[in-house]
N, C-alpha and C. Protein backbone atom coordinates (compact mmCIF):
# COMPACT_ATOMS: atom_id res chain seq x y z
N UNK A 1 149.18 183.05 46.39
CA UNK A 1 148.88 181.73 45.84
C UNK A 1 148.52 181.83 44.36
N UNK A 2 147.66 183.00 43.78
CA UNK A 2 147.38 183.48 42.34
C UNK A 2 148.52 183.08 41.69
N UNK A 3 149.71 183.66 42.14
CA UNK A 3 150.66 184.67 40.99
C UNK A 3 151.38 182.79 41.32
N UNK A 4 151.69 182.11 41.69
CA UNK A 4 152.20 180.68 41.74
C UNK A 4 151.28 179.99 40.65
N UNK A 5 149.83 180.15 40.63
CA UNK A 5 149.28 179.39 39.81
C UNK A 5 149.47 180.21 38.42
N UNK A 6 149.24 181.39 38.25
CA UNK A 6 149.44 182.33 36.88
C UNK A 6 151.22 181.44 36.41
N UNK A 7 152.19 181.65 37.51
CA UNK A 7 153.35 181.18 37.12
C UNK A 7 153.65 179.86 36.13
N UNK A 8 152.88 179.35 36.80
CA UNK A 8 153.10 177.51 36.21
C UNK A 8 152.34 177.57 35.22
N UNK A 9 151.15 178.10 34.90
CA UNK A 9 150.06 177.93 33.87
C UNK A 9 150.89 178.85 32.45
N UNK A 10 151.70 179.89 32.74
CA UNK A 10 152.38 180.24 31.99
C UNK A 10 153.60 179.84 31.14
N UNK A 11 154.25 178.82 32.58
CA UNK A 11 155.34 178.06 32.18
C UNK A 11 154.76 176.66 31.13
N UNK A 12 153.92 176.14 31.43
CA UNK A 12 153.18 174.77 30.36
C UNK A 12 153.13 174.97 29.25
N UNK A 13 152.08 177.05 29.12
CA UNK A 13 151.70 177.80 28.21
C UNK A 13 153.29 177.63 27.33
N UNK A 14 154.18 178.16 27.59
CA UNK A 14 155.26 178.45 27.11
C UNK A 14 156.14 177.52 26.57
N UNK A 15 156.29 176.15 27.37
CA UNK A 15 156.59 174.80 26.82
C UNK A 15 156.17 173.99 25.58
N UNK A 16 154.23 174.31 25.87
CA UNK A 16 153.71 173.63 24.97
C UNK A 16 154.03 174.43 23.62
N UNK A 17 153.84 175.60 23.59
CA UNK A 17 154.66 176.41 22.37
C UNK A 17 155.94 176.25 21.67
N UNK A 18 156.91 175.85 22.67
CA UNK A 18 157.88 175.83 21.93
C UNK A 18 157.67 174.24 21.62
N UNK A 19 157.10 173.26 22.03
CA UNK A 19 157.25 172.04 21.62
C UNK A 19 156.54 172.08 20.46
N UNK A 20 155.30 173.24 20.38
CA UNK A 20 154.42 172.90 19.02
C UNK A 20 155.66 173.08 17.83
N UNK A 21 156.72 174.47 18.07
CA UNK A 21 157.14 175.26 17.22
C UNK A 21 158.56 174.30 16.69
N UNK A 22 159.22 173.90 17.58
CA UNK A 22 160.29 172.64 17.44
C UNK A 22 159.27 171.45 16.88
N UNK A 23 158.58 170.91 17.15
CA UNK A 23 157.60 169.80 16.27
C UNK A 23 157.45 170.47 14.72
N UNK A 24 156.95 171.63 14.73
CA UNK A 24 156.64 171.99 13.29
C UNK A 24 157.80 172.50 12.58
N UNK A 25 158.89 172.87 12.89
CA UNK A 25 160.15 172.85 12.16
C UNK A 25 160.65 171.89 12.07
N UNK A 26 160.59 170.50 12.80
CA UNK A 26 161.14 169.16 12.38
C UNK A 26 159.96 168.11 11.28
N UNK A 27 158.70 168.85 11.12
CA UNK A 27 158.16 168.40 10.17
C UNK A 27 158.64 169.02 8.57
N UNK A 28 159.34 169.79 8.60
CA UNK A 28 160.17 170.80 7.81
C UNK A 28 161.12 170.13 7.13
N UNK A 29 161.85 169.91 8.59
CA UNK A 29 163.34 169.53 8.09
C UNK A 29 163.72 167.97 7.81
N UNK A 30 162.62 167.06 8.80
CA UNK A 30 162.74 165.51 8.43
C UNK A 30 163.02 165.46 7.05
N UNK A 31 163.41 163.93 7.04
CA UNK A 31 163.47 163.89 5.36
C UNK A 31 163.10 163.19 4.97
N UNK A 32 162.05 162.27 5.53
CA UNK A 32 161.25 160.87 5.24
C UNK A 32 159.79 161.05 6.04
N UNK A 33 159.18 160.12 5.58
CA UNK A 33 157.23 159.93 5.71
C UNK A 33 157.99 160.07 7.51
N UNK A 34 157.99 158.54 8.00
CA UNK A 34 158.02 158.21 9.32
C UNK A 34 158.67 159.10 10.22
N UNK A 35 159.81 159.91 9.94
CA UNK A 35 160.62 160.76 10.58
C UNK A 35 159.52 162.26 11.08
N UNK A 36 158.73 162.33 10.24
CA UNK A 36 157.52 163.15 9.69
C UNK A 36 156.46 163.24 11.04
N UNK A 37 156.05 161.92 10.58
CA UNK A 37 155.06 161.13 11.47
C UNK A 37 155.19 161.50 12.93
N UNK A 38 156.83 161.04 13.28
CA UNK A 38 156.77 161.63 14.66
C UNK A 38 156.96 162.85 15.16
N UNK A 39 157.59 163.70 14.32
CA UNK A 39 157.23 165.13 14.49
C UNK A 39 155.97 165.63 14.88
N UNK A 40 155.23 165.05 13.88
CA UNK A 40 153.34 165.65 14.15
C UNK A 40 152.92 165.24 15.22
N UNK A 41 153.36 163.45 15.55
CA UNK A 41 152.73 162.84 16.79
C UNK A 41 152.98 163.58 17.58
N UNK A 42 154.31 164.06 17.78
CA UNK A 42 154.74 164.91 19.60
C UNK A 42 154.49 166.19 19.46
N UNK A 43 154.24 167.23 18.81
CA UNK A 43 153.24 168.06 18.73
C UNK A 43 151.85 167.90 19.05
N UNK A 44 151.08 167.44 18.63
CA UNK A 44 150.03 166.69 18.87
C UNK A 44 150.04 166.37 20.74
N UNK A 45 150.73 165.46 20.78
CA UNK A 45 150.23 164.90 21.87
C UNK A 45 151.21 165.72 23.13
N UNK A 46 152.40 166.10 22.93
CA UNK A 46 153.03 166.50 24.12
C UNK A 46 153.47 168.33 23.80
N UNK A 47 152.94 168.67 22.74
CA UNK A 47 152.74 169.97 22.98
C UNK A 47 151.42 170.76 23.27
N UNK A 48 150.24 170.10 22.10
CA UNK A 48 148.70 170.66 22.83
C UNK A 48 148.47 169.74 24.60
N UNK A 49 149.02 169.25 24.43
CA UNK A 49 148.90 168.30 25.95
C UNK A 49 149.58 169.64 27.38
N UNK A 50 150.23 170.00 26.70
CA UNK A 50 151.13 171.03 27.95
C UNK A 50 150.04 172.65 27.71
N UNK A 51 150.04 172.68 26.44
CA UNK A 51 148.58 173.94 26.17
C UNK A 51 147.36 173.45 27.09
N UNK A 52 147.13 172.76 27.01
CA UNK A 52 145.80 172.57 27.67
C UNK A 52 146.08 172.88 28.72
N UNK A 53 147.31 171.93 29.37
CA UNK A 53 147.43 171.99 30.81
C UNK A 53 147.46 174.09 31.47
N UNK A 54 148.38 174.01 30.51
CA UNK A 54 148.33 175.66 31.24
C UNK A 54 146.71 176.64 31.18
N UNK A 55 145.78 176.16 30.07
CA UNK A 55 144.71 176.82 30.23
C UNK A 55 143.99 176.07 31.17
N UNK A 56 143.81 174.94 31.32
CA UNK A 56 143.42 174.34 32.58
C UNK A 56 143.58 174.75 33.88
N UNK A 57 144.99 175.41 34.32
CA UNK A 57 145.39 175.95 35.31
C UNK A 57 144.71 177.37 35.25
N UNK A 58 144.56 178.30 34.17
CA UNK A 58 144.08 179.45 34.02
C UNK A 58 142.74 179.32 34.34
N UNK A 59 141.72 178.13 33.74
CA UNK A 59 140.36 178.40 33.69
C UNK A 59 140.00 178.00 35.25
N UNK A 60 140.94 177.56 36.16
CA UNK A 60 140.59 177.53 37.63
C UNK A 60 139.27 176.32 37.46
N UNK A 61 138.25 175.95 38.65
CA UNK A 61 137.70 175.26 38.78
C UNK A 61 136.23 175.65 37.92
N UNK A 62 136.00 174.99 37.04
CA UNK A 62 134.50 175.56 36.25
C UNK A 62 134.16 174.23 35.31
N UNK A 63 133.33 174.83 34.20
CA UNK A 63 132.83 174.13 33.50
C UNK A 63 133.79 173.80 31.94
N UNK A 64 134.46 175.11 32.14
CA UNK A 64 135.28 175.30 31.02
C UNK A 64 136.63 173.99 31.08
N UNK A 65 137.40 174.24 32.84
CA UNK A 65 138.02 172.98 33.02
C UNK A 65 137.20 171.68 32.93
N UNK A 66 136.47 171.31 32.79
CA UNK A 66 136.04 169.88 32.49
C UNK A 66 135.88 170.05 31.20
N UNK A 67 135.88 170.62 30.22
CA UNK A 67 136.05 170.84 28.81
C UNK A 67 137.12 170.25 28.45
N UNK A 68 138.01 171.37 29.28
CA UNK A 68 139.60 171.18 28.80
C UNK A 68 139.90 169.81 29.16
N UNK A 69 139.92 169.15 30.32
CA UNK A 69 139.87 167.97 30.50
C UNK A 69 139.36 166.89 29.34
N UNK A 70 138.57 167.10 28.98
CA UNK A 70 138.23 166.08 27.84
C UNK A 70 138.72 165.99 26.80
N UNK A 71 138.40 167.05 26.54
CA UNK A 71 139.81 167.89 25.39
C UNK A 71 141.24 166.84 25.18
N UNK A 72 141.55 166.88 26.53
CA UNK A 72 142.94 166.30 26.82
C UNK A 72 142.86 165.09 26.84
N UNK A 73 141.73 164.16 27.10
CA UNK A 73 141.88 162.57 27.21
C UNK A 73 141.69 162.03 25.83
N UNK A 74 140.99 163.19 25.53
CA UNK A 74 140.57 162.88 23.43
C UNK A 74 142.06 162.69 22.87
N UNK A 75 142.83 163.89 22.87
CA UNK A 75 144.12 163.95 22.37
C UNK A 75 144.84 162.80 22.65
N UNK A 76 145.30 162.93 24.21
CA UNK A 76 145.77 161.94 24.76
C UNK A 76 145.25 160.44 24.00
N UNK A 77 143.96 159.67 23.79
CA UNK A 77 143.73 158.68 23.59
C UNK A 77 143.94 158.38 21.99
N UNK A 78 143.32 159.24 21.11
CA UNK A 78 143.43 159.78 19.91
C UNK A 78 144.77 159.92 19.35
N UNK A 79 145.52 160.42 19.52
CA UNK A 79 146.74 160.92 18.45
C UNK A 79 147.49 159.73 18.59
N UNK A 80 148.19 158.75 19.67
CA UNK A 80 148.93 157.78 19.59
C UNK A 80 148.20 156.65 18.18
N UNK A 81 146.90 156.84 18.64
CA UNK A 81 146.03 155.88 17.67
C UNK A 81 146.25 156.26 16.55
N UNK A 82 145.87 157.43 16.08
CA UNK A 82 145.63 157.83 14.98
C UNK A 82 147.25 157.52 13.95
N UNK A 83 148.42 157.85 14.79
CA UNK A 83 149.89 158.18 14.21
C UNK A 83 150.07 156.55 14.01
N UNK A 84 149.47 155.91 14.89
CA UNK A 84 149.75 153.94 14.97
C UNK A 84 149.73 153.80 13.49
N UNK A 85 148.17 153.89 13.36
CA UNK A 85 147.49 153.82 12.05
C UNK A 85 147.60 154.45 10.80
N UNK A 86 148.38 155.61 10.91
CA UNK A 86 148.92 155.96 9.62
C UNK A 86 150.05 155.40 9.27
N UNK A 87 150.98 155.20 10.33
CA UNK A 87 152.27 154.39 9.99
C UNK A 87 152.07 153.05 9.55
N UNK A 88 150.85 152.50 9.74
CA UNK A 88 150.73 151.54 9.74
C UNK A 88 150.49 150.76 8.18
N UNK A 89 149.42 152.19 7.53
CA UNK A 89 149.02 151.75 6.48
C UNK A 89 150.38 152.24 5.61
N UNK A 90 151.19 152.98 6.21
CA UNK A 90 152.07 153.28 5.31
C UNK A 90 153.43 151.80 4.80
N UNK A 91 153.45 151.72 6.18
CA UNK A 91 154.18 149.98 5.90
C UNK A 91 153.60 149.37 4.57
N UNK A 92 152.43 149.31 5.01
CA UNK A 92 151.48 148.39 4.49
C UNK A 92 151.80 148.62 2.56
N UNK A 93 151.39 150.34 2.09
CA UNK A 93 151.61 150.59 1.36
C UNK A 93 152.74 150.48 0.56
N UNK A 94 154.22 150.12 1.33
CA UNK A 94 154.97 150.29 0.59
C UNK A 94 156.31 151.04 0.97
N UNK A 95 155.65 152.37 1.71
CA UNK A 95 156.81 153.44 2.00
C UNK A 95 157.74 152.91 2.51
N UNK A 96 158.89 153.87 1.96
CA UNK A 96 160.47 153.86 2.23
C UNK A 96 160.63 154.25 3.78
N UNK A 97 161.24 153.38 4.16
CA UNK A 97 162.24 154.01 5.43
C UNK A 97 162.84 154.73 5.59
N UNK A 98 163.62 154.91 4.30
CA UNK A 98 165.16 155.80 4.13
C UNK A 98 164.36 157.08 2.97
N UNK A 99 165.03 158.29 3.34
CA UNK A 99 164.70 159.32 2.69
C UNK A 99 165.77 158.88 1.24
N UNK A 100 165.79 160.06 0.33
CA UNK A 100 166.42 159.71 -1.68
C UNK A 100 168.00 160.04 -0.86
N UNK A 101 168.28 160.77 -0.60
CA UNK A 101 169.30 161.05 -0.32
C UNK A 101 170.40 159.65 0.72
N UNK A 102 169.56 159.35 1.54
CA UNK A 102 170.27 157.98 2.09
C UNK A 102 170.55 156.78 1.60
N UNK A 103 169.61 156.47 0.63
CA UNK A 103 169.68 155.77 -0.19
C UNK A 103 170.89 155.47 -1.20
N UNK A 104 170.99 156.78 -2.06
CA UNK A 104 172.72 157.07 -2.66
C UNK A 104 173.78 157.13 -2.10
N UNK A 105 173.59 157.15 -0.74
CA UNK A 105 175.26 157.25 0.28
C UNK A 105 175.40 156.07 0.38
């Protein structure tokens, strides 16, 4: 029953990584604010979201999992908000939709 739970907690482990690592190379390669924006958001929220989960599965039943748990409803509640609100003021401000390059085509 261990080596099933080690399994899956590894597989989340491993997901949430590559989602951090694909999120942070498309904050790279976007070519505009908003394109940006959602790169960070889904890092943020659906790659530390799958990290947690797998240390959650690791830390088994304790004090540490109700940590992680909170951890996760913070993120979870937090980052949609937070990404709302930057896009938001960015409207607000002014920013372009279209990256320099789309613009001239």
């Amino acid at each position: 029953m261990i080596d099933w739970i080690d399994i899956l907690s590894w597989g989340f482990l491993t997901l949430g990584g590559t989602f951090c690592v694909v999120g942070g190379i498309g904050l790279l390669r976007m070519p505009d604010f908003f394109t940006r924006l959602h790169a960070a958001s889904i890092i943020e929220t659906l790659g530390a979201g799958l990290l947690i989960l797998g240390m959650l599965l690791q830390a088994g039943l304790s004090l540490v999992s109700v940590k992680l748990l909170f951890i996760l409803l913070l993120i979870f509640f937090s980052s949609p908000t937070a990404t709302h609100a930057l896009a938001r003021a960015a409207k607000i401000k002014g920013v372009s939709h279209f990256s320099k390059k789309a613009k001239n085509n």
